[in-house]
PDB file of N, CA and C in Angstrom:
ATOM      1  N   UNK A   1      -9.318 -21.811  -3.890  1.00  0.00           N
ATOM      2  CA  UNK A   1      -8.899 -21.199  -2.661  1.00  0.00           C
ATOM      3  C   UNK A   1      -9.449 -19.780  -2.641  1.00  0.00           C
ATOM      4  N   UNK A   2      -9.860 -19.543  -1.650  1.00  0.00           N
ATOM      5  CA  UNK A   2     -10.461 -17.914  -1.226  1.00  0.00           C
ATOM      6  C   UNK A   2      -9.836 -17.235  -0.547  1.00  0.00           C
ATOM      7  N   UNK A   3     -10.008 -15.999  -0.362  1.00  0.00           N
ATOM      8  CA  UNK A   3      -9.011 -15.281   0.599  1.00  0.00           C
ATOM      9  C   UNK A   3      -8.202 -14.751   0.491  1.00  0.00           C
ATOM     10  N   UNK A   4      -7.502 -14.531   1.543  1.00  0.00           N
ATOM     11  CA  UNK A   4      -5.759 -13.805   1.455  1.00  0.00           C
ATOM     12  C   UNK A   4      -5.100 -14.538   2.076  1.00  0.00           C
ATOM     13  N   UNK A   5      -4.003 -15.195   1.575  1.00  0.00           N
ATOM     14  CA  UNK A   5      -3.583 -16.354   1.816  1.00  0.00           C
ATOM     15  C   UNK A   5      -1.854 -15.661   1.540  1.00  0.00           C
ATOM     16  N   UNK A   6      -1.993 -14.230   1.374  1.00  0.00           N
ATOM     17  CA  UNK A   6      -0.887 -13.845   1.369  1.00  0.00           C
ATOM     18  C   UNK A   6      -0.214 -13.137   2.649  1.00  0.00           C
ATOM     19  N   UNK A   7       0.497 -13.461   3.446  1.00  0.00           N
ATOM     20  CA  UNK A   7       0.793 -13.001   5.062  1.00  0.00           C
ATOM     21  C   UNK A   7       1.488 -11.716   5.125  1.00  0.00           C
ATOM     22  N   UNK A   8       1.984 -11.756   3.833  1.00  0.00           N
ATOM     23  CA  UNK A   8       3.021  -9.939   3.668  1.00  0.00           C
ATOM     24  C   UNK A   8       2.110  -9.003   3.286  1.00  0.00           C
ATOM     25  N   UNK A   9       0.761  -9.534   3.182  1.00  0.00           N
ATOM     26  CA  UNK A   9       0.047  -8.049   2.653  1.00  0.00           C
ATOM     27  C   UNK A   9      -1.065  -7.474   3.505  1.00  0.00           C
ATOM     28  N   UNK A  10      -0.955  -6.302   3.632  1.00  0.00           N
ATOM     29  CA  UNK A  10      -2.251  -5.591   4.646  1.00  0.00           C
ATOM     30  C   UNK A  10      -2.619  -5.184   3.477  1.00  0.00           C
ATOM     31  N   UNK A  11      -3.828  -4.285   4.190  1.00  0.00           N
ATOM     32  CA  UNK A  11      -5.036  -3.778   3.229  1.00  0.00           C
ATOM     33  C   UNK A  11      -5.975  -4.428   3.404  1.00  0.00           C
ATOM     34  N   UNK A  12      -7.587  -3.973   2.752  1.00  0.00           N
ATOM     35  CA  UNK A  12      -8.679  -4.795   2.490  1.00  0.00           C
ATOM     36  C   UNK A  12      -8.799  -5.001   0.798  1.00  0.00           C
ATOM     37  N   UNK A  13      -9.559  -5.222   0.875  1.00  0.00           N
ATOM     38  CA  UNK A  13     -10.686  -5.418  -0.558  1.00  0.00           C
ATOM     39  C   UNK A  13     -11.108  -4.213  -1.482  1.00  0.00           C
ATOM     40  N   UNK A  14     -11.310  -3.325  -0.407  1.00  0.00           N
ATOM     41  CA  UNK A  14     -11.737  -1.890  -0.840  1.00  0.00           C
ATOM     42  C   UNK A  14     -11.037  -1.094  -1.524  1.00  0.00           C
ATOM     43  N   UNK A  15      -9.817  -1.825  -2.273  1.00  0.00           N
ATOM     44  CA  UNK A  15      -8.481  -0.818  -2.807  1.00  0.00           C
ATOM     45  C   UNK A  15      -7.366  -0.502  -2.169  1.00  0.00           C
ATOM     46  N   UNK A  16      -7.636  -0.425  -0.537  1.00  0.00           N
ATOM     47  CA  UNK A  16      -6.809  -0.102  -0.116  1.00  0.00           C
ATOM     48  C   UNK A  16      -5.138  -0.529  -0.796  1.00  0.00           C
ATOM     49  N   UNK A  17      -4.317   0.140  -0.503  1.00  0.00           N
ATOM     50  CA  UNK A  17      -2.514  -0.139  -1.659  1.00  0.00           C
ATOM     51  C   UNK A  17      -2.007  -1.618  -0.571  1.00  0.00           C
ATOM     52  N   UNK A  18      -1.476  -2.326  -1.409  1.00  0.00           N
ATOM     53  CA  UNK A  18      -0.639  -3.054  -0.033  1.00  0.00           C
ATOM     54  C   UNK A  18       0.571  -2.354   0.287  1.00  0.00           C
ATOM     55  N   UNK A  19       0.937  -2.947   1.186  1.00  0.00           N
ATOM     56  CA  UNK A  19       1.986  -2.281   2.250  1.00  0.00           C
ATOM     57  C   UNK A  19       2.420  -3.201   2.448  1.00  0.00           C
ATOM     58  N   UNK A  20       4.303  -3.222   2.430  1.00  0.00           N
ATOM     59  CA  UNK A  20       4.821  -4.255   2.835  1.00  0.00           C
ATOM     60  C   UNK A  20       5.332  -4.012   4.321  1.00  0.00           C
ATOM     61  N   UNK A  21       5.273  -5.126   5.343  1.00  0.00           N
ATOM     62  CA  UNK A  21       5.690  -4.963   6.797  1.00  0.00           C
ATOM     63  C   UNK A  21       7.261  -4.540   6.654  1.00  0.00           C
ATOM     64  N   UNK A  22       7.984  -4.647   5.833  1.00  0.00           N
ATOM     65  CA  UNK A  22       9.496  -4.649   5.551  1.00  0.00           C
ATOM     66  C   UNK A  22       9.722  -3.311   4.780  1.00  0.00           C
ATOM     67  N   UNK A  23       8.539  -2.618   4.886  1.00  0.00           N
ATOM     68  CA  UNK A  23       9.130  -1.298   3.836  1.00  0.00           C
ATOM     69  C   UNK A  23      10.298  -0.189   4.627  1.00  0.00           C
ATOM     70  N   UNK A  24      10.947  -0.074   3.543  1.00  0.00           N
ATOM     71  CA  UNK A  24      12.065   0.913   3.979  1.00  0.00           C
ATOM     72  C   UNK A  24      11.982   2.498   3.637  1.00  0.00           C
ATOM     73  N   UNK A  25      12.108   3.046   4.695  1.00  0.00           N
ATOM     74  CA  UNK A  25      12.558   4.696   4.548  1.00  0.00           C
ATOM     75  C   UNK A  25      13.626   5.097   4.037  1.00  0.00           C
ATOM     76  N   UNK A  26      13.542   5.781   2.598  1.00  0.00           N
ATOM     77  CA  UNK A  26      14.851   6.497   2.079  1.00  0.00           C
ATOM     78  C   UNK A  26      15.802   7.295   3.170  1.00  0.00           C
ATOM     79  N   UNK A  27      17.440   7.442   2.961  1.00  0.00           N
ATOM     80  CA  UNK A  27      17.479   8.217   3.521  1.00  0.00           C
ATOM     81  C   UNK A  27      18.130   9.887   2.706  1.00  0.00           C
ATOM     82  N   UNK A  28      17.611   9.295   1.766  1.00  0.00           N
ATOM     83  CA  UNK A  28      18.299  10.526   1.403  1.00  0.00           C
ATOM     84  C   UNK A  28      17.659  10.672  -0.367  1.00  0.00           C
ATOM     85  N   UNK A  29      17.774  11.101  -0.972  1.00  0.00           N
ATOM     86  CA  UNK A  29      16.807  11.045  -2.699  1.00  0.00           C
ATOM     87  C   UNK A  29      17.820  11.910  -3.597  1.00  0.00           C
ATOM     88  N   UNK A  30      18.236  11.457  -4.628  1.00  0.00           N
ATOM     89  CA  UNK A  30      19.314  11.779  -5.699  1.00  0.00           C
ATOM     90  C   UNK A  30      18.975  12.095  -6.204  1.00  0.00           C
ATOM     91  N   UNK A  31      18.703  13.533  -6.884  1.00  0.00           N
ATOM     92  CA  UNK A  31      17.761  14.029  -8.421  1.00  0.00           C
ATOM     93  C   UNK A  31      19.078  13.988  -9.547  1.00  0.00           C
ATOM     94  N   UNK A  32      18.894  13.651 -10.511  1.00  0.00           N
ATOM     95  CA  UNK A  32      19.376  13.619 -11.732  1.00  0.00           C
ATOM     96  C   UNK A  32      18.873  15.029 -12.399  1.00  0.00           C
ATOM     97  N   UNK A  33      19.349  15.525 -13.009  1.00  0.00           N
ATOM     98  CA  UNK A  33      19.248  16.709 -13.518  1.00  0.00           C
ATOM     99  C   UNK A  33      20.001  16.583 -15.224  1.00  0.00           C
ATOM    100  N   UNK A  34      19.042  15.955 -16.238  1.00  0.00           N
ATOM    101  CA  UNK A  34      19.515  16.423 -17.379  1.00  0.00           C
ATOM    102  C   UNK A  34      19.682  17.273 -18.269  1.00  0.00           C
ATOM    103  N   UNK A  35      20.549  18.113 -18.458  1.00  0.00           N
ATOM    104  CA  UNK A  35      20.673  19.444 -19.216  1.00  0.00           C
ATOM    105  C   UNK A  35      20.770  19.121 -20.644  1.00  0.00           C
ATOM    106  N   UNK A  36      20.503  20.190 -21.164  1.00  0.00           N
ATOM    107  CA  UNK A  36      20.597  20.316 -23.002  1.00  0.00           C
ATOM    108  C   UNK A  36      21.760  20.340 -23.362  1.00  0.00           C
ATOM    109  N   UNK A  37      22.399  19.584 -24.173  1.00  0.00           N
ATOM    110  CA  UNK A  37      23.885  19.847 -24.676  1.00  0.00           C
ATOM    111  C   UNK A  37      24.321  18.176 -24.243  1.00  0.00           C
ATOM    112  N   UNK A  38      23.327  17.421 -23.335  1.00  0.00           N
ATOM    113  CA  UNK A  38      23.943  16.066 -22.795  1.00  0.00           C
ATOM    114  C   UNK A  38      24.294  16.037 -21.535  1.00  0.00           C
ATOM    115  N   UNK A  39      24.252  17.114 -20.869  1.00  0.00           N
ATOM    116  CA  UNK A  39      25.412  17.228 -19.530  1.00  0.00           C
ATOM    117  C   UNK A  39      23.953  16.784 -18.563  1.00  0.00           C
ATOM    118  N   UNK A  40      25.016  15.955 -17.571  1.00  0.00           N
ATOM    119  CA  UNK A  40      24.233  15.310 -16.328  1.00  0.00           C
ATOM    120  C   UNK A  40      24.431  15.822 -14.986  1.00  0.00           C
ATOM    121  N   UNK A  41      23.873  16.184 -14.117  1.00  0.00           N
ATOM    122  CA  UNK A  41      24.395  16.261 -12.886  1.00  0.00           C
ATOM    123  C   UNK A  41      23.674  15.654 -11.966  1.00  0.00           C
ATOM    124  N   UNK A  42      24.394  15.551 -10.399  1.00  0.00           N
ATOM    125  CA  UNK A  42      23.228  14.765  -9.648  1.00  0.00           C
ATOM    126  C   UNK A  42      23.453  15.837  -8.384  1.00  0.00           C
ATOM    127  N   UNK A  43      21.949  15.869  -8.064  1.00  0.00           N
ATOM    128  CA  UNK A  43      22.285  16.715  -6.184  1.00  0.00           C
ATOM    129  C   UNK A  43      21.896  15.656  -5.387  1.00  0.00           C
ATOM    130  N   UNK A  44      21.669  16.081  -4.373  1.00  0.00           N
ATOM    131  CA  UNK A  44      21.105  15.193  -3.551  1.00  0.00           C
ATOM    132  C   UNK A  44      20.041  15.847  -2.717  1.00  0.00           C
ATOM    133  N   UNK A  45      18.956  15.686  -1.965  1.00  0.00           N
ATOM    134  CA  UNK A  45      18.234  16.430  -0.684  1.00  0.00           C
ATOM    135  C   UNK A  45      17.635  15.002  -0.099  1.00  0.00           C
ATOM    136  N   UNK A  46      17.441  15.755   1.352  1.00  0.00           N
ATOM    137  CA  UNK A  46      17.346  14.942   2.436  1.00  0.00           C
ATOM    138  C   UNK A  46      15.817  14.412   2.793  1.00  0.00           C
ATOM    139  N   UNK A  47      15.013  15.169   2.156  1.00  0.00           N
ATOM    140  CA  UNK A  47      13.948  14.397   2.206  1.00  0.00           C
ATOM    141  C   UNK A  47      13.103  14.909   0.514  1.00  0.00           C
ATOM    142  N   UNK A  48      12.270  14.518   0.035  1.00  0.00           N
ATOM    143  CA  UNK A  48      11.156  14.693  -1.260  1.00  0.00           C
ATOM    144  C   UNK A  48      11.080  15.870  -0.879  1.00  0.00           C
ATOM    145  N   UNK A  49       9.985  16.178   0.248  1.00  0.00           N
ATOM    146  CA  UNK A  49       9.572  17.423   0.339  1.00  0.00           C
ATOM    147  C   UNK A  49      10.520  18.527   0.447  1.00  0.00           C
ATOM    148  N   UNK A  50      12.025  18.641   0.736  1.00  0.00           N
ATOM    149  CA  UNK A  50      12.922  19.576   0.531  1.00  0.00           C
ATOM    150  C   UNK A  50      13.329  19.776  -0.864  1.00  0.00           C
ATOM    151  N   UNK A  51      13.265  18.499  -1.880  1.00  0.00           N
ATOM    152  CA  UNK A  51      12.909  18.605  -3.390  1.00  0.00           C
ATOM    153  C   UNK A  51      11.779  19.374  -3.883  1.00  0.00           C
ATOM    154  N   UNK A  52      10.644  19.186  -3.177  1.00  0.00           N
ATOM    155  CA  UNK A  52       9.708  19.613  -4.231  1.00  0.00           C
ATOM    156  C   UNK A  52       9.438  20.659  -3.735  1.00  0.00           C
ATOM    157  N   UNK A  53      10.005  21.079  -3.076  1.00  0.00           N
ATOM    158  CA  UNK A  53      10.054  22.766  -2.452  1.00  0.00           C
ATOM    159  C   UNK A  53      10.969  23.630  -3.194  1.00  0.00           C
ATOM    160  N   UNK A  54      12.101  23.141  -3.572  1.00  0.00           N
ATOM    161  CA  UNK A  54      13.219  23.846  -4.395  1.00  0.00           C
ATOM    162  C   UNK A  54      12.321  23.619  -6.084  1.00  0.00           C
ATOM    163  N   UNK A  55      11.890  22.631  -6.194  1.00  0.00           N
ATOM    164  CA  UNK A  55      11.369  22.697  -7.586  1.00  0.00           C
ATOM    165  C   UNK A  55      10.284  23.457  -8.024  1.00  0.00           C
ATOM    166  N   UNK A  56       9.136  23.255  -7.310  1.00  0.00           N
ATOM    167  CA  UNK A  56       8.276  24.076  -7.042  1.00  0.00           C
ATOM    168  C   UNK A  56       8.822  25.303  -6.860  1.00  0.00           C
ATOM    169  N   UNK A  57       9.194  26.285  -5.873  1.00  0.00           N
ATOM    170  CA  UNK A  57       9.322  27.234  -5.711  1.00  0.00           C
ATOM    171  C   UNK A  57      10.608  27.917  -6.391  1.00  0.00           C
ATOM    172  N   UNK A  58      11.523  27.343  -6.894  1.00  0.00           N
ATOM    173  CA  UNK A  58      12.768  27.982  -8.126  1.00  0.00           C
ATOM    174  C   UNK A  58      12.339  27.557  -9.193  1.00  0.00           C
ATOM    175  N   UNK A  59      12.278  26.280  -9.637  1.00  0.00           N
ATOM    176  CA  UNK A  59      12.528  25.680 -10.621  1.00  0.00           C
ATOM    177  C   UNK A  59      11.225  26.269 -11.692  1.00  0.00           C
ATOM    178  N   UNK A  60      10.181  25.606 -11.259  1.00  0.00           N
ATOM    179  CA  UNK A  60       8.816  25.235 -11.974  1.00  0.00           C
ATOM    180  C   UNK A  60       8.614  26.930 -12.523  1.00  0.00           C
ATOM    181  N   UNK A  61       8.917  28.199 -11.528  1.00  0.00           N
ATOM    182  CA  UNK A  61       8.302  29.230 -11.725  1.00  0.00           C
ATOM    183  C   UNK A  61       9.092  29.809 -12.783  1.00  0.00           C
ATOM    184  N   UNK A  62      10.403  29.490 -13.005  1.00  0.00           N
ATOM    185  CA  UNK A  62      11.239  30.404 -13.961  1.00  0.00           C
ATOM    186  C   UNK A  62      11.755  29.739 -14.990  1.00  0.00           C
ATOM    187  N   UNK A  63      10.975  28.574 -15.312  1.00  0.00           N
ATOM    188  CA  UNK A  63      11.298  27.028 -15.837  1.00  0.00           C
ATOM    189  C   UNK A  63      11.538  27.719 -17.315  1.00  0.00           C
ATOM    190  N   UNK A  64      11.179  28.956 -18.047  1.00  0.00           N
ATOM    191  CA  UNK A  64      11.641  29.091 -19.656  1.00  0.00           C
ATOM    192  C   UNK A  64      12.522  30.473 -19.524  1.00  0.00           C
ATOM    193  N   UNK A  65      12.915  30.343 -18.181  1.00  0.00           N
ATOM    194  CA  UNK A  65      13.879  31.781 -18.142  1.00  0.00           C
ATOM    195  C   UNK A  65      15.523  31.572 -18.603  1.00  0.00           C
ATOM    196  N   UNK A  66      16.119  32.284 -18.806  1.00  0.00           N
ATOM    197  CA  UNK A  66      17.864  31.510 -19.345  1.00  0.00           C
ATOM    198  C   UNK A  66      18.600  32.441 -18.030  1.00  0.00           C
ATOM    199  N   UNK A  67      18.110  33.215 -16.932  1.00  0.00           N
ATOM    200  CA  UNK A  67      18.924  33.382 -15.884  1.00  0.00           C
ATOM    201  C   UNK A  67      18.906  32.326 -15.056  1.00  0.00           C
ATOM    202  N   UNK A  68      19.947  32.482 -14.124  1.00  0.00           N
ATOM    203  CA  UNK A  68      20.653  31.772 -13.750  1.00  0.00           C
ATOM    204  C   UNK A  68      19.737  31.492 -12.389  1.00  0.00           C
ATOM    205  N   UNK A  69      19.351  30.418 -11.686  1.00  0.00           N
ATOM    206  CA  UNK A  69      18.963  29.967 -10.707  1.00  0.00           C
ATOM    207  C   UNK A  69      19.850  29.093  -9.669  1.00  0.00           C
ATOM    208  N   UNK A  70      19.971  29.164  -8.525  1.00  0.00           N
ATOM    209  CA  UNK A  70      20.796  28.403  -8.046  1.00  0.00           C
ATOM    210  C   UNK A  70      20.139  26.742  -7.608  1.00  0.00           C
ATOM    211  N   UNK A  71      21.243  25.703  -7.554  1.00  0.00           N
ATOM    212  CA  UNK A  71      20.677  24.393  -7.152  1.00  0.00           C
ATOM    213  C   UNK A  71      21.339  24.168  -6.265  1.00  0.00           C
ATOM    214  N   UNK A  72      20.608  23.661  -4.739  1.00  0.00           N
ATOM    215  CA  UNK A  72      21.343  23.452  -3.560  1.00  0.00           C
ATOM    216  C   UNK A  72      22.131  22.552  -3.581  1.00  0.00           C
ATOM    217  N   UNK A  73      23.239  21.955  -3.025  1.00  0.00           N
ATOM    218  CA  UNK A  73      24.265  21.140  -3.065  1.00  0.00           C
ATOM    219  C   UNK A  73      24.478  21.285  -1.265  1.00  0.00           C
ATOM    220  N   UNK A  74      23.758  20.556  -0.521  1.00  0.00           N
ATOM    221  CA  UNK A  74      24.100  20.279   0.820  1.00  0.00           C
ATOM    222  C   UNK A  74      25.379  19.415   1.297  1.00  0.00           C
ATOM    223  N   UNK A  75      25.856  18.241   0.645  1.00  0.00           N
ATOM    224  CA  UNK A  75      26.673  17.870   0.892  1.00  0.00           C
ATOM    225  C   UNK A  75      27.955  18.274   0.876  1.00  0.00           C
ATOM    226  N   UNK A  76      28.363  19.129  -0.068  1.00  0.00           N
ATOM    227  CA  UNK A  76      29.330  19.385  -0.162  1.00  0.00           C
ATOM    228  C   UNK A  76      29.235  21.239   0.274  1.00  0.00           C
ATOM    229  N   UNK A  77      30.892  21.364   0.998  1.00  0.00           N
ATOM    230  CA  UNK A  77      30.991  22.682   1.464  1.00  0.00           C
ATOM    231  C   UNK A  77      31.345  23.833   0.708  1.00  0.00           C
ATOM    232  N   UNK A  78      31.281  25.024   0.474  1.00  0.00           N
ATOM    233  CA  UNK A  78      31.606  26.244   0.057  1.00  0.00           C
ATOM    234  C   UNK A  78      31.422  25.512  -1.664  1.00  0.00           C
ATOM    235  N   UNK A  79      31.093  24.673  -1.975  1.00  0.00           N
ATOM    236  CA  UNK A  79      30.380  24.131  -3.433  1.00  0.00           C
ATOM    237  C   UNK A  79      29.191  24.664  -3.716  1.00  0.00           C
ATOM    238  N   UNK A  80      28.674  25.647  -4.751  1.00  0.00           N
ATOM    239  CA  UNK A  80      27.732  25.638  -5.289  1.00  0.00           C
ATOM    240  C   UNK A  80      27.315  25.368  -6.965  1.00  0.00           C
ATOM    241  N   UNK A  81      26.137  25.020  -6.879  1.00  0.00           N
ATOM    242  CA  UNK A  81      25.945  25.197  -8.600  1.00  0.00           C
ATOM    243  C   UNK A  81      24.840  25.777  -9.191  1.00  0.00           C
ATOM    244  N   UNK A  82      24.784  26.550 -10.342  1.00  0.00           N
ATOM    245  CA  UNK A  82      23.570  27.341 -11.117  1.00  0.00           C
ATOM    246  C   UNK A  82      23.688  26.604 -12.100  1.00  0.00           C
ATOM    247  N   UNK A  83      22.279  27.340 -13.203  1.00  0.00           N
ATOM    248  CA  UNK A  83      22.093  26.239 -14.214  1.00  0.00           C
ATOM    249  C   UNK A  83      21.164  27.642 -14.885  1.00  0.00           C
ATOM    250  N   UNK A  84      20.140  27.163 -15.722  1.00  0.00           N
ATOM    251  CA  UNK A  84      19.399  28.379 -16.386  1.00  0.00           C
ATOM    252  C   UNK A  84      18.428  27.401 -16.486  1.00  0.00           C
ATOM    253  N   UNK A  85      16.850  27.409 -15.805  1.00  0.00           N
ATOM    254  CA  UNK A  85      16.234  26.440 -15.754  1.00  0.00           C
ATOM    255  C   UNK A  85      15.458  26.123 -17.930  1.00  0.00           C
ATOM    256  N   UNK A  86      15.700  26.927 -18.324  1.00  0.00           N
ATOM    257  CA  UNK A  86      15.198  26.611 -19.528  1.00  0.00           C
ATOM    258  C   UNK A  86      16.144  25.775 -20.036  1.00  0.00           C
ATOM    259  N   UNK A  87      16.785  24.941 -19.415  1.00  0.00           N
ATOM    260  CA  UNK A  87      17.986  24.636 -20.456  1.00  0.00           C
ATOM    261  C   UNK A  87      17.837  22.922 -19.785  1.00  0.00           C
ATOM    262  N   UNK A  88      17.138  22.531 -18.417  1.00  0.00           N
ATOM    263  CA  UNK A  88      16.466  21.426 -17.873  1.00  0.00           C
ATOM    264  C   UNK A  88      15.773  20.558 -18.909  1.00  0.00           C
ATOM    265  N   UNK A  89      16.150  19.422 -19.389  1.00  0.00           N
ATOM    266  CA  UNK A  89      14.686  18.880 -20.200  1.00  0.00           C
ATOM    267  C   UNK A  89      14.877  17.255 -19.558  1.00  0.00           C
ATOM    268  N   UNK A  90      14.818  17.179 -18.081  1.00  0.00           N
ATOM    269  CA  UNK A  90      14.816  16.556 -17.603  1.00  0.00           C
ATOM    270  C   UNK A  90      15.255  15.818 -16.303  1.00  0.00           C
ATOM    271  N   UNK A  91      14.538  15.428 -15.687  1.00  0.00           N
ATOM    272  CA  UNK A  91      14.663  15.415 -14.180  1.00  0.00           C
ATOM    273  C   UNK A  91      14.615  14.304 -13.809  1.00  0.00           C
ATOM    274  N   UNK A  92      15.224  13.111 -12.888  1.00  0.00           N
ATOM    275  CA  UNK A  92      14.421  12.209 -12.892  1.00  0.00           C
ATOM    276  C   UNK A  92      15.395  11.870 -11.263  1.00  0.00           C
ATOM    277  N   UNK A  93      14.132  11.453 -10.172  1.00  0.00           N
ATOM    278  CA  UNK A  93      14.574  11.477  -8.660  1.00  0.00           C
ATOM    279  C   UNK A  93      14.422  10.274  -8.369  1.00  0.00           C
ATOM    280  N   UNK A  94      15.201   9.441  -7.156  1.00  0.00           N
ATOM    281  CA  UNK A  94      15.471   8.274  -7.151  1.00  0.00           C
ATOM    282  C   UNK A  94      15.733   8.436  -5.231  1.00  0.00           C
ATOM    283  N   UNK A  95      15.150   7.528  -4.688  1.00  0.00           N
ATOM    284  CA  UNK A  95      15.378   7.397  -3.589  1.00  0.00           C
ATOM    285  C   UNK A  95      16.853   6.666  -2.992  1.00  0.00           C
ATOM    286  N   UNK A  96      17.644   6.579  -2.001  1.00  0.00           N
ATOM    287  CA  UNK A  96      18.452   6.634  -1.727  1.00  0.00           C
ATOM    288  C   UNK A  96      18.577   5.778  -0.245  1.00  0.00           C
ATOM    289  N   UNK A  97      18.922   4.226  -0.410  1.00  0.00           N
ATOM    290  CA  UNK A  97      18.825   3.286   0.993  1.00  0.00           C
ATOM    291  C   UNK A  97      19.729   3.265   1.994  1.00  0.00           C
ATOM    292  N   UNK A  98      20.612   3.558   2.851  1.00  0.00           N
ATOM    293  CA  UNK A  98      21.805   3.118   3.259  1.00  0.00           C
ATOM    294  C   UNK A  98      21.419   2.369   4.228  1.00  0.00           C
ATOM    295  N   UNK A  99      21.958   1.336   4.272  1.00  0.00           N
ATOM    296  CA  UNK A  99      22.279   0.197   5.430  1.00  0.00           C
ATOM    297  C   UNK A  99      22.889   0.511   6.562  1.00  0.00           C
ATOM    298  N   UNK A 100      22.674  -0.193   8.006  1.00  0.00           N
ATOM    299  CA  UNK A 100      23.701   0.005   8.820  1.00  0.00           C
ATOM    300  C   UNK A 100      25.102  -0.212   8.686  1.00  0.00           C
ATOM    301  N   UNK A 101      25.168  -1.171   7.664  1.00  0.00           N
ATOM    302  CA  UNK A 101      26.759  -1.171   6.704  1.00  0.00           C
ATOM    303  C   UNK A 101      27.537  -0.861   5.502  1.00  0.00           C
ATOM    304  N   UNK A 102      27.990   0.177   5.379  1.00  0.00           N
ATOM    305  CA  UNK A 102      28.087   1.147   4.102  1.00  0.00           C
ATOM    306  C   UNK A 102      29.293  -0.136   3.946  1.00  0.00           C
ATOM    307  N   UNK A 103      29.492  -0.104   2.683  1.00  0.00           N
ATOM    308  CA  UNK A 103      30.284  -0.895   1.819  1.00  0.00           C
ATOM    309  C   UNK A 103      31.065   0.519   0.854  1.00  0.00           C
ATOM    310  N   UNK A 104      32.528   0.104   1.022  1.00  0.00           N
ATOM    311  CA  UNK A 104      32.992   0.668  -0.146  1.00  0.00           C
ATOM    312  C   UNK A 104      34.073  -0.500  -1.075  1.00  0.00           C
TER     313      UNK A 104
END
């Protein structure tokens, strides 16, 4: 058999990535934030690029400093949190689906 005989996939030949017709938009992306000592936390931001703007521009630049940097916390009100980015040894971001039917 020759061809593309597969109906869920666009693209050509040329590399192009497939793409699924069913792909979903995050709505929201959870960073994990592992600190030294074991301690975990999670934020949240509303899109990547509002992540990699706070990381990039706080994080990355003062990344072996032990003052205190702040980490946004949008969801929650008059809540904030700092951290000392040298003390980060690990990050890890995860996209975030919600359905038209939240389940609790």
């Amino acid at each position: 058999m020759t061809g593309n005989t597969n109906p869920t996939r666009t693209g050509d030949a040329a590399g192009e990535p497939r793409k699924s017709r069913y792909a979903r938009t995050p709505t929201e992306y959870a960073v994990h934030l592992l600190i030294e000592g074991g301690h975990r936390e999670e934020v949240r931001f509303a899109t990547i690029q509002d992540f990699q703007k706070w990381y990039s521009g706080e994080l990355v630049p003062k990344s072996s400093s032990n003052d205190f940097i702040t980490v946004p916390i949008k969801n929650v009100q008059g809540e904030y949190m700092v951290l000392r980015p040298s003390r980060v040894i690990g990050i890890r971001v995860e996209p975030v689906f919600s359905s038209s039917v939240e389940r609790y």
